[in-house]
Protein backbone atom coordinates (compact mmCIF):
# COMPACT_ATOMS: atom_id res chain seq x y z
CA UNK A 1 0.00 0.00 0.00
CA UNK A 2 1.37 3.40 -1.13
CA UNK A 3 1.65 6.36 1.56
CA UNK A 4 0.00 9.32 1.43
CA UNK A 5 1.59 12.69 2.44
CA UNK A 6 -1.36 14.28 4.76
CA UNK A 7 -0.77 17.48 1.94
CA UNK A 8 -2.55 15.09 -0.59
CA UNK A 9 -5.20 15.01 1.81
CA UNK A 10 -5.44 19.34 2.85
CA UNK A 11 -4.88 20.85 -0.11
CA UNK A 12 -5.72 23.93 -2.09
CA UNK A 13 -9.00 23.66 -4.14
CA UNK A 14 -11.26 25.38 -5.77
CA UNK A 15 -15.56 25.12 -4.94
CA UNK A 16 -17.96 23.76 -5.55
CA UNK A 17 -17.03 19.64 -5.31
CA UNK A 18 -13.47 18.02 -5.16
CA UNK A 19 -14.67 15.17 -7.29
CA UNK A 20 -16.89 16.72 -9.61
CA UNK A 21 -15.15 20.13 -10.05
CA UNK A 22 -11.19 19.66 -9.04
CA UNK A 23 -11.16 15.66 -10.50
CA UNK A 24 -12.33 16.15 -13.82
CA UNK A 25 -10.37 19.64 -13.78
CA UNK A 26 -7.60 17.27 -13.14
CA UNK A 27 -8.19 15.21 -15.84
CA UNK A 28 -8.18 17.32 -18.14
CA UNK A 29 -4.67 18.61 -17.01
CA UNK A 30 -3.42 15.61 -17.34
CA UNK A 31 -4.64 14.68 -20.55
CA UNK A 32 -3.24 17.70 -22.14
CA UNK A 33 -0.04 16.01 -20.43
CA UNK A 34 -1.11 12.88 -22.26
CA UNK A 35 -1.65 14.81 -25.42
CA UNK A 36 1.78 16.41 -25.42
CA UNK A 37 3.43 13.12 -24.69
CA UNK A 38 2.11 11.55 -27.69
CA UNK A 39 1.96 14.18 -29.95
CA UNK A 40 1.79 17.66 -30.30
CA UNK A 41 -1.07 20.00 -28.88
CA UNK A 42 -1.09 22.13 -32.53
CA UNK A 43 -1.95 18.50 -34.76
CA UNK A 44 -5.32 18.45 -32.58
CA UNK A 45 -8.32 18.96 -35.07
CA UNK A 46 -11.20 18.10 -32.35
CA UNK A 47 -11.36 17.56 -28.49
CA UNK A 48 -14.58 16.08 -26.58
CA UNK A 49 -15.04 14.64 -22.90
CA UNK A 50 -17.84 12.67 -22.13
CA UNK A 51 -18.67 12.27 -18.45
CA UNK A 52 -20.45 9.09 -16.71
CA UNK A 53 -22.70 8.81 -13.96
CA UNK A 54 -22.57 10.79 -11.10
CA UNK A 55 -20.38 12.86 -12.42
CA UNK A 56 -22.92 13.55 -15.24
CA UNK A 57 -25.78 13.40 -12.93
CA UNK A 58 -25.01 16.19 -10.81
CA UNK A 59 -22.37 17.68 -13.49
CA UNK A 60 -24.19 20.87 -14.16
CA UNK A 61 -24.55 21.75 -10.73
CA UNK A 62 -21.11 20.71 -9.56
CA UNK A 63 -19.28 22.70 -12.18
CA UNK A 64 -18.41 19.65 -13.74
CA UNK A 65 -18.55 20.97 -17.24
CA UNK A 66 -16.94 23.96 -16.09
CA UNK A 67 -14.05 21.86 -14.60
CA UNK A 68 -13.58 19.97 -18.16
CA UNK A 69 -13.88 23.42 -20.40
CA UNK A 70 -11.30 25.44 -18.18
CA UNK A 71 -8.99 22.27 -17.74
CA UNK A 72 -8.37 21.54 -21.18
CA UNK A 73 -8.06 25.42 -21.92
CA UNK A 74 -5.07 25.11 -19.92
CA UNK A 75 -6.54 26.90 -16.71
CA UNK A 76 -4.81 25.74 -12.91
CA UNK A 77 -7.70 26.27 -10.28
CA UNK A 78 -5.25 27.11 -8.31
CA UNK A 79 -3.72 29.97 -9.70
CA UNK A 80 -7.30 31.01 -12.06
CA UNK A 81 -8.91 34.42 -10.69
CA UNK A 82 -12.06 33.13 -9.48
CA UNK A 83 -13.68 35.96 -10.31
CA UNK A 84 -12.62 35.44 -14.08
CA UNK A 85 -14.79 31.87 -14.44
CA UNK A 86 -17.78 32.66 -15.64
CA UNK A 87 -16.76 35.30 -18.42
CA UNK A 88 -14.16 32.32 -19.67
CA UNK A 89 -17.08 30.11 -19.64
CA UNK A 90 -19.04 32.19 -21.33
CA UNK A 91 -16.34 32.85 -24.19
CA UNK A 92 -16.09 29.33 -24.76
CA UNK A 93 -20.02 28.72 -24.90
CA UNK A 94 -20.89 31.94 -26.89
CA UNK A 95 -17.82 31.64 -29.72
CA UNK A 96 -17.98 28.10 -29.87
CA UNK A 97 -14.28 27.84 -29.38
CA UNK A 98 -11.71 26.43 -26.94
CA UNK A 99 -8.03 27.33 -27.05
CA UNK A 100 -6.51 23.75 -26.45
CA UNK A 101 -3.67 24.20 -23.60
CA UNK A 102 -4.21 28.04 -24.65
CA UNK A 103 -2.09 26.73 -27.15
CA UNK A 104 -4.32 26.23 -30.07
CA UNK A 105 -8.17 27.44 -30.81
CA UNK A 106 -10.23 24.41 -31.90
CA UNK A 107 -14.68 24.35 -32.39
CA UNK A 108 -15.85 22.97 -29.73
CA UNK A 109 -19.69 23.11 -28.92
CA UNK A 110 -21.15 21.66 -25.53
CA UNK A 111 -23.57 18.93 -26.31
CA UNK A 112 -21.41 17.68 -28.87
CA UNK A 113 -17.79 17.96 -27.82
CA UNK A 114 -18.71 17.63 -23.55
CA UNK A 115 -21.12 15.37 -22.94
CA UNK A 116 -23.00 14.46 -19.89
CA UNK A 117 -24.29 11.15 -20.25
CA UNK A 118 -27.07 10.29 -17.75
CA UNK A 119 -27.64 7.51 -19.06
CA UNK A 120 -25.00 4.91 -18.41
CA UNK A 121 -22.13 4.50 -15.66
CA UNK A 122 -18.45 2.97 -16.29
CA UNK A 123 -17.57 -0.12 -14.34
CA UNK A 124 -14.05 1.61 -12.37
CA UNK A 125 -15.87 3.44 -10.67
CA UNK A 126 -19.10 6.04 -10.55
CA UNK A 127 -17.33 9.18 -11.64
CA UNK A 128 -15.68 8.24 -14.74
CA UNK A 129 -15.38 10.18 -17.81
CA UNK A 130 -13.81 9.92 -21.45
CA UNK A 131 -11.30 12.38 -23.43
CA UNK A 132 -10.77 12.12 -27.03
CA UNK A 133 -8.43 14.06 -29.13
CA UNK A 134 -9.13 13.44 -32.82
CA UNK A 135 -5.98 14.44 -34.71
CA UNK A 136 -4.87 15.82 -38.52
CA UNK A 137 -3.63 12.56 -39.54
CA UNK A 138 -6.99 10.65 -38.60
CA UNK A 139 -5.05 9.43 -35.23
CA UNK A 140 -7.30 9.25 -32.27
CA UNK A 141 -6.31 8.96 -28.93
CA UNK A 142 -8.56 8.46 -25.81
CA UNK A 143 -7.98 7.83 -22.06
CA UNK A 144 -10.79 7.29 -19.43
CA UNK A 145 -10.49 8.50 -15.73
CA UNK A 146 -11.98 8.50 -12.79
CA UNK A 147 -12.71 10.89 -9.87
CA UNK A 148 -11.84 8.96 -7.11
CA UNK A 149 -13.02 11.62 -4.31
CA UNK A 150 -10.89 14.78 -2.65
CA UNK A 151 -9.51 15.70 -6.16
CA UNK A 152 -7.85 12.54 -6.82
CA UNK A 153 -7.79 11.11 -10.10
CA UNK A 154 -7.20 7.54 -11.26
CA UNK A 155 -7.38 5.28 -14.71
CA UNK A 156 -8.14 1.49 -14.13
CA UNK A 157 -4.49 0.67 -14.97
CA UNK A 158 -2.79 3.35 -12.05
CA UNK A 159 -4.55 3.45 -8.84
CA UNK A 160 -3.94 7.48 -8.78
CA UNK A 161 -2.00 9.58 -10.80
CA UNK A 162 -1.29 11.77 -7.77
CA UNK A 163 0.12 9.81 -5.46
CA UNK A 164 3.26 9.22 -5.16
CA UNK A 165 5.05 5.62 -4.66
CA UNK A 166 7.17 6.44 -1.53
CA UNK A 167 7.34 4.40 1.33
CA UNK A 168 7.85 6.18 4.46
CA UNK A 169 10.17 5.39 7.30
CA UNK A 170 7.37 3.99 9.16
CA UNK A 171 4.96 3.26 7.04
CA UNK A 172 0.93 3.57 8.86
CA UNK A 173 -1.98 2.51 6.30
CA UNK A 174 -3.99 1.46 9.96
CA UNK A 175 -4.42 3.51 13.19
CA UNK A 176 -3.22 0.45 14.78
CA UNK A 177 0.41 1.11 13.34
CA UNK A 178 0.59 4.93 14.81
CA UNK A 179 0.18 3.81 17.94
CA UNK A 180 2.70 0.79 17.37
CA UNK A 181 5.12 3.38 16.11
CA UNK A 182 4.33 5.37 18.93
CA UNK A 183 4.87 3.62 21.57
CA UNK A 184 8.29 2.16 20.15
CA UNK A 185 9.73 5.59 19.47
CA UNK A 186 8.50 6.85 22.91
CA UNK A 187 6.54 9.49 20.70
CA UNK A 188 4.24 11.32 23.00
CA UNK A 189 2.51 12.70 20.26
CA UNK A 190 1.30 11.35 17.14
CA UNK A 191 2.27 14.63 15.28
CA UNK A 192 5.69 13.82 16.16
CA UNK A 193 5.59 10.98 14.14
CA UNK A 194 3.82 12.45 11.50
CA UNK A 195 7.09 14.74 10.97
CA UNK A 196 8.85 11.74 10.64
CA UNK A 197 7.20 10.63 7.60
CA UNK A 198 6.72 14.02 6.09
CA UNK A 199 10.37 13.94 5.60
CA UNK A 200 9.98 11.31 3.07
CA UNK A 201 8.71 14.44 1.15
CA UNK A 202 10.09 17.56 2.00
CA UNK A 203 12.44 18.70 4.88
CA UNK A 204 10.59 19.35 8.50
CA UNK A 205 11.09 23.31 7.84
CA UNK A 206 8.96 22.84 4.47
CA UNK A 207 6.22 20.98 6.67
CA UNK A 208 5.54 23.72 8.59
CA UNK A 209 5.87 26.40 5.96
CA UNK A 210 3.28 24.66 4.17
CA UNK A 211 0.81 23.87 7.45
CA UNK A 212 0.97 27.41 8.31
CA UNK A 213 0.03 28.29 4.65
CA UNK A 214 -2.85 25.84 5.05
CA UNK A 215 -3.70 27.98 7.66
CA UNK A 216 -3.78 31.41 5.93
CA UNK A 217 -5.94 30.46 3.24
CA UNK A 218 -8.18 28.81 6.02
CA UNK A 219 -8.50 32.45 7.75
CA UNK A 220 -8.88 34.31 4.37
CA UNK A 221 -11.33 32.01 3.27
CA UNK A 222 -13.37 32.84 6.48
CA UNK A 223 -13.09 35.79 6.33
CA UNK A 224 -14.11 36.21 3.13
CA UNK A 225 -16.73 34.12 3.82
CA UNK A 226 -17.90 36.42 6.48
CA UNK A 227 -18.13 39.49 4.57
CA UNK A 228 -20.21 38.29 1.31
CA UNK A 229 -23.48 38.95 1.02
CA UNK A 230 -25.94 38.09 -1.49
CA UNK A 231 -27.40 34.71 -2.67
CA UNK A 232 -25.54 31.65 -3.49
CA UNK A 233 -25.17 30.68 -7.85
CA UNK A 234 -27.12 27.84 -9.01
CA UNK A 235 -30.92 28.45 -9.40
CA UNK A 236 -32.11 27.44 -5.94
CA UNK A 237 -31.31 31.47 -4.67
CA UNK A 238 -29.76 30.17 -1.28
CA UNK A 239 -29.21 33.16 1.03
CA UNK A 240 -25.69 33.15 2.48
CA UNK A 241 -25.98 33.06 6.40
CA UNK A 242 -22.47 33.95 7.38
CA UNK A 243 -22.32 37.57 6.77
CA UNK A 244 -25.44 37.64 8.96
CA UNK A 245 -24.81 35.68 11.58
CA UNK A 246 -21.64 37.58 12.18
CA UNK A 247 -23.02 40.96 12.00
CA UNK A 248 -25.15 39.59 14.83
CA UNK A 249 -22.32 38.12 17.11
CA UNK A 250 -20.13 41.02 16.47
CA UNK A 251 -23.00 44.01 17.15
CA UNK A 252 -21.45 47.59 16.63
CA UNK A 253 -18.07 46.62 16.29
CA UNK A 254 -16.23 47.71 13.04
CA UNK A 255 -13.28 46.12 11.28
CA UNK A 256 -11.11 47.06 8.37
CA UNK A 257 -9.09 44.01 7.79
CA UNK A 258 -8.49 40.48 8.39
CA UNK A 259 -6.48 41.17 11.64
CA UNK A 260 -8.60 43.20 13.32
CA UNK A 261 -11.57 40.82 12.60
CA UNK A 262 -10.34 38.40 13.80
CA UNK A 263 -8.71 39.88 17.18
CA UNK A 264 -12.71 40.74 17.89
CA UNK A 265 -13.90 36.99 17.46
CA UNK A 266 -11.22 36.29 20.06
CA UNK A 267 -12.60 39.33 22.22
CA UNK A 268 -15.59 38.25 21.75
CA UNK A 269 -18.21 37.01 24.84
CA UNK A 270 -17.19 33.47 25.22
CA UNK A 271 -20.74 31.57 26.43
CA UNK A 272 -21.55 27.95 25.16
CA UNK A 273 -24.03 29.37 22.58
CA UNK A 274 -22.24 32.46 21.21
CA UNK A 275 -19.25 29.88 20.23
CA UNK A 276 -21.41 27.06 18.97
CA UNK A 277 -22.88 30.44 17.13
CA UNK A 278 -18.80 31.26 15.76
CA UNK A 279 -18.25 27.93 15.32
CA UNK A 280 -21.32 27.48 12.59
CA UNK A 281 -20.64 30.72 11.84
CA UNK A 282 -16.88 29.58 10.62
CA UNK A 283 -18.39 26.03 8.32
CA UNK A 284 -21.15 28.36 6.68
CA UNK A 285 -18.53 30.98 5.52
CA UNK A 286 -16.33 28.69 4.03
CA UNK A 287 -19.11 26.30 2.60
CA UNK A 288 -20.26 29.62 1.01
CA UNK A 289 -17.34 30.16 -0.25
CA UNK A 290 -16.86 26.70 -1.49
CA UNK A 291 -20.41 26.64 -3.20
CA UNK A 292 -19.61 30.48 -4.67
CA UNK A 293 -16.63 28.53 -6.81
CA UNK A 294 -13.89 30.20 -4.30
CA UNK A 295 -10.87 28.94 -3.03
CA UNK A 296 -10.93 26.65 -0.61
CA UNK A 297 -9.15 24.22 1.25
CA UNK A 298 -10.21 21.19 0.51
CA UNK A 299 -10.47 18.66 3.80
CA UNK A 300 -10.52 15.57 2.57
CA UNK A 301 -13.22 16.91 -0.38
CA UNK A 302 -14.54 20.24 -0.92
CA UNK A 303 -18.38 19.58 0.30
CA UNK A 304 -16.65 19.15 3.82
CA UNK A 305 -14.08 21.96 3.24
CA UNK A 306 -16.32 23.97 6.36
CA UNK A 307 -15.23 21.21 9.09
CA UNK A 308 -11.45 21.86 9.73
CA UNK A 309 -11.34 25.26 9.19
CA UNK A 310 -14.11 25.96 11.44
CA UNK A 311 -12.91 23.35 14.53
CA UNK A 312 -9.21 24.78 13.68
CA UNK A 313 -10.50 28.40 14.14
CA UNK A 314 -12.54 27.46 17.44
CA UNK A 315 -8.99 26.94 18.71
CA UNK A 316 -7.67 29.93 17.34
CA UNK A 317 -10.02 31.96 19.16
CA UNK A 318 -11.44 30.16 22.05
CA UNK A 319 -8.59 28.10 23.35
CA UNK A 320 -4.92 28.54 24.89
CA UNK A 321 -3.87 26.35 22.29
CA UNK A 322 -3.13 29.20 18.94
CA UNK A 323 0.83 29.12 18.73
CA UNK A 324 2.05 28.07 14.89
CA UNK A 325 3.24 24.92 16.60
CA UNK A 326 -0.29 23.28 17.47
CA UNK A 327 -1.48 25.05 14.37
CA UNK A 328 0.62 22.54 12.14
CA UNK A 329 -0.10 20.03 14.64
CA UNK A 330 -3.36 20.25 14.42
CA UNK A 331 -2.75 20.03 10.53
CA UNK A 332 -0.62 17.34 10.66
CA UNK A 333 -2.77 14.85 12.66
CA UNK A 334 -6.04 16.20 10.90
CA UNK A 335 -4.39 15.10 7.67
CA UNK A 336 -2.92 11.88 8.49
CA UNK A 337 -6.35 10.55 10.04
CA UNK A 338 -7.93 11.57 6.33
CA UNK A 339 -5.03 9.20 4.70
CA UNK A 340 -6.52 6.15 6.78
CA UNK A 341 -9.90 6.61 5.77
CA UNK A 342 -8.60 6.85 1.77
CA UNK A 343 -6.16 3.53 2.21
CA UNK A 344 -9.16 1.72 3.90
CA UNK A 345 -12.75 3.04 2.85
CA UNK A 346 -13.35 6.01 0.77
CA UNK A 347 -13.59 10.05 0.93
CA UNK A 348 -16.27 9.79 -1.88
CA UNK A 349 -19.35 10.61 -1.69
CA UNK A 350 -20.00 8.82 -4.86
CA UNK A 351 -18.49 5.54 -3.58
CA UNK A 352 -19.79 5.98 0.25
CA UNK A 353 -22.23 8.76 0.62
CA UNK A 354 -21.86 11.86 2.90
CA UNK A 355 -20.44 10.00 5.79
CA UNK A 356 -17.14 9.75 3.30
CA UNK A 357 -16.97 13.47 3.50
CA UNK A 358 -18.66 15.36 6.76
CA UNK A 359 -18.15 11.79 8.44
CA UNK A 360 -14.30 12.01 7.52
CA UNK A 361 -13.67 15.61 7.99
CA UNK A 362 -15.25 15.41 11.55
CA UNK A 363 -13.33 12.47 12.17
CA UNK A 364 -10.10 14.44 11.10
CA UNK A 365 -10.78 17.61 12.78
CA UNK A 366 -11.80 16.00 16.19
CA UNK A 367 -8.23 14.42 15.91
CA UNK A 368 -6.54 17.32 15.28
CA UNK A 369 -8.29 19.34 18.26
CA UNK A 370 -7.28 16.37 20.58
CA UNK A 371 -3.93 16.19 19.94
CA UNK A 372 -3.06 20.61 20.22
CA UNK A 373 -5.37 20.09 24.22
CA UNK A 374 -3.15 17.35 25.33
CA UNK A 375 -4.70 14.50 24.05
CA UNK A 376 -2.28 10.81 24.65
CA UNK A 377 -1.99 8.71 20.90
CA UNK A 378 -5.12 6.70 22.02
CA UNK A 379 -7.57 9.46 23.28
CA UNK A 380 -6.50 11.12 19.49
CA UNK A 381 -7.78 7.98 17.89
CA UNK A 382 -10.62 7.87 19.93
CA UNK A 383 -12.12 10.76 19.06
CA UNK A 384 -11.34 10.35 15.27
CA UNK A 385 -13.67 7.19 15.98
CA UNK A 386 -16.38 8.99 18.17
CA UNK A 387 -16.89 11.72 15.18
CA UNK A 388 -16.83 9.42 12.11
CA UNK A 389 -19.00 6.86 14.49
CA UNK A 390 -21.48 8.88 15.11
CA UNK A 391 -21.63 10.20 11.36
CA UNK A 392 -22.08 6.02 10.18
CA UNK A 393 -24.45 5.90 6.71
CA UNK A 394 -25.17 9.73 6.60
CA UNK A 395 -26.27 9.83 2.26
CA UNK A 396 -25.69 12.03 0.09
CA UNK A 397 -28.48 13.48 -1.45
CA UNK A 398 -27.87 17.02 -2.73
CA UNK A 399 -31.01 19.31 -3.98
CA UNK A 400 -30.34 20.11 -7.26
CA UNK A 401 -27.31 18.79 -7.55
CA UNK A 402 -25.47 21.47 -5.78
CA UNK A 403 -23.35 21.73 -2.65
CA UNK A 404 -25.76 23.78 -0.58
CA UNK A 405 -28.70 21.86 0.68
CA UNK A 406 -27.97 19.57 2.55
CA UNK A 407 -24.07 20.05 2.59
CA UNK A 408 -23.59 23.89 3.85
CA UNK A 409 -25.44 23.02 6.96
CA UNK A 410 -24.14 19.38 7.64
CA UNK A 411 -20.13 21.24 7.58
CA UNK A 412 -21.69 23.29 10.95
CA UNK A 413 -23.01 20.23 12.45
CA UNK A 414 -19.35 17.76 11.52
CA UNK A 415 -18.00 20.84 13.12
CA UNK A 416 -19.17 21.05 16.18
CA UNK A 417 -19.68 16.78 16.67
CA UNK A 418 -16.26 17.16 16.34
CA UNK A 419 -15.31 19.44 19.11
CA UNK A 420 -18.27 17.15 21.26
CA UNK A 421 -15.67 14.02 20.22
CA UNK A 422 -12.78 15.32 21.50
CA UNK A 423 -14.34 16.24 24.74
CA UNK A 424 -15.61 13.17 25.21
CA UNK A 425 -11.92 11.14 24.34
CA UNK A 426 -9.92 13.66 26.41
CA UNK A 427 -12.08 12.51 29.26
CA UNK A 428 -11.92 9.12 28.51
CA UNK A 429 -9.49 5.77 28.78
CA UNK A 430 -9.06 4.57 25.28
CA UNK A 431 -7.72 1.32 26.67
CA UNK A 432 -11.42 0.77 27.55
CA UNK A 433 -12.74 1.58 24.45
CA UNK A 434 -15.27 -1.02 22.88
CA UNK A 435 -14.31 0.61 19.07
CA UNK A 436 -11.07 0.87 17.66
CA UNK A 437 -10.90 3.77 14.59
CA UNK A 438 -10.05 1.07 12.60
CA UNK A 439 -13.12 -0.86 13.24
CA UNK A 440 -15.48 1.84 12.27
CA UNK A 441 -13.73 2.50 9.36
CA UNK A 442 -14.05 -1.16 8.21
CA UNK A 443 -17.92 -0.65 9.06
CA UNK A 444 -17.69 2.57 7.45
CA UNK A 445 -16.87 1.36 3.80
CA UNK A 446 -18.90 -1.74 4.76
CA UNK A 447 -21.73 0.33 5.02
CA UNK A 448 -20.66 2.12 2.08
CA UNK A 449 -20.96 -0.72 -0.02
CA UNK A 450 -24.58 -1.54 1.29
CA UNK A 451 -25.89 2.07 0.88
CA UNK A 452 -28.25 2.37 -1.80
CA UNK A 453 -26.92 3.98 -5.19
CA UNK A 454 -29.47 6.17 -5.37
CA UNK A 455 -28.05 8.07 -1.85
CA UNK A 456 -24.42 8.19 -3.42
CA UNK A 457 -24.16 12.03 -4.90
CA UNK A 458 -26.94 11.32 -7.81
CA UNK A 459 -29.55 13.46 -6.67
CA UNK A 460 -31.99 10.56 -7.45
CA UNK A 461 -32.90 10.12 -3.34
CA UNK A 462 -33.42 11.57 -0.11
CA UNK A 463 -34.04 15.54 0.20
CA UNK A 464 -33.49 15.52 -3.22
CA UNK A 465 -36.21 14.38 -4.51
CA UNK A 466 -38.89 15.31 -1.07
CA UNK A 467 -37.85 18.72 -1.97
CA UNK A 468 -39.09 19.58 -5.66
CA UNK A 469 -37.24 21.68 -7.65
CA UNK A 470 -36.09 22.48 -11.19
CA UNK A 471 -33.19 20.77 -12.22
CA UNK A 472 -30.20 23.42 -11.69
């Protein structure tokens, strides 16, 4: 089993899905790669993607077409001004052009050159989709892929063409082995060991440099989040709550930047409900955000972007425990629980439903929080298991077929189950514990496999279809 740096895992993405938007953006990056390897991007005479199943299903109001158009126009989504997206869009519907790689300007009309095929699924796995590149010479070549969940990308003869085939010093694909290595390196802390591995990647120094930049798109995104008013895109005219919410908690007081926002949350009155209030407050920004086609960090995926960053900032403001040091902590333990859960289940919602993304991202965050307030190796795994436990065969039914009903909410309530987790575990014995993490893991991507297809990100079940609205 390959290892996974926990980076693979937090990321930068771009809203609204990590499978439906940054996969098939991915794709298409890497079959101009595919192109280029072959051939040359200049002897293409036609390009089309056709896209499978869930990925078709709820395409339109994923972005998935978006994600294929702007990927093979040579766009990064991390580096694209997301404010730029829909005029591109709109260049390549209106003209009926797309500039290949930027490279070369080709027809290409949606219906006919991107595809979204309702109709049928490919066997690898529910979000698949097919490129083609017809060239001058009458060659064609094609490659199918498949979104595998959190942005990943795989074809059925490479598990993922992301990941990289290292084997760390000590390798952990089960909790089991952290504590193992743990306990024979007399590692107090599981983040210690984490650093460890990392360096199988980059040097300790470059770890934190890139935790703690983690962590300032995390704030931005926030606060962003918490200054946008308006509706969300899409056609179901969600009103964004965040801006509201912390008018309300913040009264009279006035801010003119990031800084001094965020030194009032932490001067803020500190009762149970005004920080359960900060801490939804926190998920619905960035979920906002995320739906809104922003930047995001995506935690495993991008419909549970709103857990981490709002459990992360709880500490931040609420909590003795806000040096950079349990900052990348928290980071590093957050992301190494999500690596688990994608060696031994899923972080799909299309392969396991919503628990594969709130359930995960709850499961990471209420590790992380444990480990910065003192938590021992087993009361961290303990409250990964509590979260994701308590989040067991949670579907995935989005209205519409965008990630705002159910999803904005359900990142405020893996949030703050999350924090409830690690309370619980630092006030319990893990040696009495009746679940290991790696038991309901195993039950989680049992259960995954029993859920009904319709409840795996189709839009065919659940609120989805009780709640009657044009499709978006």
């Amino acid at each position: 089993m390959q290892s996974i740096s926990i980076f693979e895992i937090i990321k930068v993405g771009i809203g609204p899905s990590s499978s439906h938007t940054m996969g098939p953006w991915n794709a298409a990056e890497f079959f101009l790669d595919k192109i280029r390897r072959e051939d040359v991007l200049q002897n293409v005479n036609e390009i089309s993607v056709e896209f499978f199943g869930s990925l078709a299903k709820t395409g339109v109001g994923h972005g998935t077409d978006i994600a294929g158009m702007l990927g093979l126009s040579g766009e990064n989504f991390k580096t694209i001004d997301t404010k730029k997206i829909d005029e591109k869009v709109a260049i390549i519907r209106t003209t009926n052009t797309l500039n290949l790689g930027g490279e070369k300007l080709l027809p290409f009309i949606y219906g006919k050159n991107l595809i979204l095929n309702k109709e049928k699924s490919l066997d690898f796995h529910p979000n698949g989709m097919i490129f083609t590149a017809y060239f001058e010479d009458g060659k064609i070549l094609t490659q199918d892929y498949y979104s595998v969940g959190g942005g990943f990308v795989a074809t059925k003869e490479e598990n993922s063409l992301e990941e990289t085939c290292i084997r760390t010093l000590y390798p952990c694909h089960k909790a089991a082995d952290l504590r193992t290595y743990c306990n024979k390196l007399n590692l107090d802390k599981i983040s210690d060991l984490i650093y460890l591995n990392e360096e199988s990647w980059r040097t300790k120094e470059e770890t934190q440099a890139e935790a703690l930049y983690i962590w300032k798109q995390i704030k931005e995104c926030i606060y962003k989040g918490v200054n946008a008013e308006g509706s969300l895109p899409g056609g179901l005219n969600v009103t964004r709550r965040a801006a509201n919410l912390n008018r309300k908690l913040l009264g009279d007081k006035i801010y003119k930047n990031i800084d001094e926002w965020f030194q009032l949350v932490v001067d803020a009155e500190e009762t149970f409900t005004t920080i359960n209030k900060w801490v939804s407050c926190f998920a619905l920004a960035v979920n906002e955000e995320n739906a809104s086609f922003g930047r995001i960090i995506t935690a495993p995926t991008n419909g549970a972007s709103g857990v981490i960053p709002a459990v992360l900032m709880f500490a931040q403001a609420f909590t003795e425990f806000t040096s950079d040091d349990y900052i990348i902590r928290f980071i590093l333990v957050a992301g190494e629980i999500g690596t688990l859960f994608k060696k031994n289940a899923t972080i799909s919602a299309a392969m396991g439903g919503c628990q594969a993304e709130i359930g995960v991202s709850s499961a990471m965050a209420a590790a992380g929080l444990t480990e910065i307030m003192g938590g021992t190796p087993g009361q961290v795994l303990m409250a990964a298991e509590i979260a994701m436990e308590h989040h067991l065969g949670l579907t995935c039914d989005p209205i519409g077929g965008l990630v705002q009903i159910p999803c904005i909410e359900r990142n405020s309530m893996g949030a703050i189950k999350a924090i409830t987790a690690s309370n619980i575990a630092l006030e319990s014995d893990p040696e009495k514990a009746k679940v290991s993490l790696d038991q309901v893991i195993q039950t989680m991507w049992e259960t995954a496999q029993g859920m009904n297809e319709r409840f795996k990100e189709t839009s065919e079940g659940g609120l989805a279809i009780a709640v009657n609205v044009a499709e978006c």
